[in-house]
Each structure stands twice: as structure tokens, then as C-alpha cells.
Protein backbone atom coordinates (compact mmCIF):
# COMPACT_ATOMS: atom_id res chain seq x y z
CA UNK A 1 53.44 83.23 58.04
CA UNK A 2 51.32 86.04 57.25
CA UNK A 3 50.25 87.13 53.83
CA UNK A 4 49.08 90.25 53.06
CA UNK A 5 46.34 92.42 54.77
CA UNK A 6 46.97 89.88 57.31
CA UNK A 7 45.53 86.76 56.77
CA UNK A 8 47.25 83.73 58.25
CA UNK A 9 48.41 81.66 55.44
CA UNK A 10 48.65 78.42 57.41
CA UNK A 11 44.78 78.77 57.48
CA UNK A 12 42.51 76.31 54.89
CA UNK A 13 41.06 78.64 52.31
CA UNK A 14 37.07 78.82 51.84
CA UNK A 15 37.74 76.48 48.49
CA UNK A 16 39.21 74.02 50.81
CA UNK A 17 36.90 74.39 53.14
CA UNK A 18 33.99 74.06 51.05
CA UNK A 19 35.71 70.54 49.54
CA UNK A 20 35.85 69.60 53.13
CA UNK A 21 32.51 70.35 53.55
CA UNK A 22 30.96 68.84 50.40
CA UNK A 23 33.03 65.44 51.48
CA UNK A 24 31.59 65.32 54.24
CA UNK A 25 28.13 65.89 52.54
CA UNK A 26 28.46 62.80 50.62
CA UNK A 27 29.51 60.83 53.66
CA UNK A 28 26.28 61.62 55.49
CA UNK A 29 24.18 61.07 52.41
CA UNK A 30 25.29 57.93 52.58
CA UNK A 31 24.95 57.18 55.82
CA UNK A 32 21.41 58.37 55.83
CA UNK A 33 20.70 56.01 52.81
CA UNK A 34 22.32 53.11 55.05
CA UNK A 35 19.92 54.12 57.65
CA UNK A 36 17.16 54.36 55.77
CA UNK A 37 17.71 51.22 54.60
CA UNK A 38 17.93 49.67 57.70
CA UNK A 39 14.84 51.47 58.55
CA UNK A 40 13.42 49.39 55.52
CA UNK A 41 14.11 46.58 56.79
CA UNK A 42 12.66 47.28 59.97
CA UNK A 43 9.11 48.00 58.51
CA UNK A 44 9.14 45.01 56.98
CA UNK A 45 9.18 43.15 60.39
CA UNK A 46 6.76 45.13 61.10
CA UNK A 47 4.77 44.59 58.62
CA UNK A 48 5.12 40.92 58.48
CA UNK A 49 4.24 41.28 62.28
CA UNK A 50 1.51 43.20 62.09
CA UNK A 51 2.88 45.91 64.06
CA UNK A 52 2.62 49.78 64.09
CA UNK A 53 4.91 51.67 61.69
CA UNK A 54 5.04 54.77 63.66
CA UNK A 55 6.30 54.30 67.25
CA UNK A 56 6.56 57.48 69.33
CA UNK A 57 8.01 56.25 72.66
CA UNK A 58 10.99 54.76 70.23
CA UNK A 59 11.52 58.26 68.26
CA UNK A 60 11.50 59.41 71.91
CA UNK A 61 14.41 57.11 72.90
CA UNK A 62 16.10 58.47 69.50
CA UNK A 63 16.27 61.90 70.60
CA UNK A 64 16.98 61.52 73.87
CA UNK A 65 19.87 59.21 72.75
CA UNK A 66 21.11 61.66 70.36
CA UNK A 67 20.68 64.47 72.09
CA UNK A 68 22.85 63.44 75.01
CA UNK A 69 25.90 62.19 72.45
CA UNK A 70 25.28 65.94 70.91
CA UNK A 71 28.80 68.24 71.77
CA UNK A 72 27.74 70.63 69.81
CA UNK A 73 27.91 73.66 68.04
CA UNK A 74 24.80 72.38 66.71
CA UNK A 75 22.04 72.97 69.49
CA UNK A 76 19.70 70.36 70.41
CA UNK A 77 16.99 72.25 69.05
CA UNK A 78 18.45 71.39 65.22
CA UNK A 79 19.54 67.87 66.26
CA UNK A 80 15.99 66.89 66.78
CA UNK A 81 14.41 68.42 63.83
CA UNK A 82 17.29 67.12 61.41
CA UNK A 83 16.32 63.98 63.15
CA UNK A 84 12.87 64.30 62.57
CA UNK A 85 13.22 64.72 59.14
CA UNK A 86 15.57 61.84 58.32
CA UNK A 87 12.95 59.10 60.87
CA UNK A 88 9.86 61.06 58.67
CA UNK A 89 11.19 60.57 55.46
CA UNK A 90 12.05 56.32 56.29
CA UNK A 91 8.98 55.96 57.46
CA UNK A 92 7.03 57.75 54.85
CA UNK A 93 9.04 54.99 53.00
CA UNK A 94 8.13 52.15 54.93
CA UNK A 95 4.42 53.24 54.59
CA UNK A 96 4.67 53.33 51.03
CA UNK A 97 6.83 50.08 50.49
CA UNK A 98 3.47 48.20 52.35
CA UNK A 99 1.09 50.02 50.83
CA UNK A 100 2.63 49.28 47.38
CA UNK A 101 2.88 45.01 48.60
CA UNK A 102 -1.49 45.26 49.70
CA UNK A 103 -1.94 47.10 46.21
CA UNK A 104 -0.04 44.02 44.09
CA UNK A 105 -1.61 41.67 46.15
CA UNK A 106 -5.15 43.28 45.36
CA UNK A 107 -4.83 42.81 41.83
């Protein structure tokens, strides 16, 4: 069908496809917050371990990883800095979840 000045009717609208989008928004909110989570749990192996929080050659393995599931249209380029944000701001979290465990057992 075709409406008038030509637009295809059969195609979503922007309002749709904005409700599609935000959906999907609050799907990968909360699968970063599962992540993170994870990551959580993580640093407190570390921690009770006495290992490093920040490993590169892992984030390495992350990227690479990702980058070779990536199909695009989002270039590799933005894959890895998304990424890089998201394993930044869990570790910044893990950092602070010790740091705030040596303060309470300091006083």
C-alpha cells in the first residue's frame, strides 16, 4: 500500500521504532547490570585471592572475542570502546567495593 507522498505504509513508523528501540534499551541495561554483577563477583575472588583487579591480557581476550562475533553495522572501532566503558565502569566498582571492605576493617 502506499499512502500519500509516497511513503510505504507497511513500514514501522519512527514512534514504533523508537518503542523498539527504547525496549531494547532496557534489555541491555539489564544485561549490563547482570554483567556487572558478575564482574562483582569476580573481584571478590580476586580479592579474597589476592590477585590483580585489572587484567589487560583478559580485556584483550574480551575484545578480540567480541570483535570477531561483531556482524555489524556497528564497526569494531565502537564495539571496543562501548566495551571499554562497560569493563571500566565494573571494575571501577570492584575497586571501590575492596576499598570500602579495608576501610571497615580499619576502623
Amino acid at each position: 500500500k502506499k499512502a500519500k507522498m509516497g511513503l510505504d505504509m507497511s513500514a514501522p513508523s519512527l514512534k514504533e521504532l523508537r518503542q523498539q528501540i527504547d525496549r531494547l534499551d532496557t534489555k541491555i541495561l539489564a544485561l549490563i547490570n547482570k554483567r556487572t554483577k558478575l564482574a562483582l563477583e569476580v573481584g571478590k575472588i580476586k580479592a579474597r585471592e589476592k590477585r590483580r583487579y585489572y587484567v589487560p591480557n583478559r580485556e584483550k581476550k574480551v575484545y578480540r572475542r567480541l570483535l570477531k562475533e561483531n556482524k555489524g553495522p556497528l564497526p569494531n572501532q565502537a564495539v571496543r570502546d562501548v566495551y571499554r566503558e562497560i569493563m571500566s565502569a565494573a571494575l571501577s566498582l570492584e575497586k571501590q567495593a575492596d576499598s570500602g571492605k579495608k576501610k571497615s576493617a580499619h576502623s
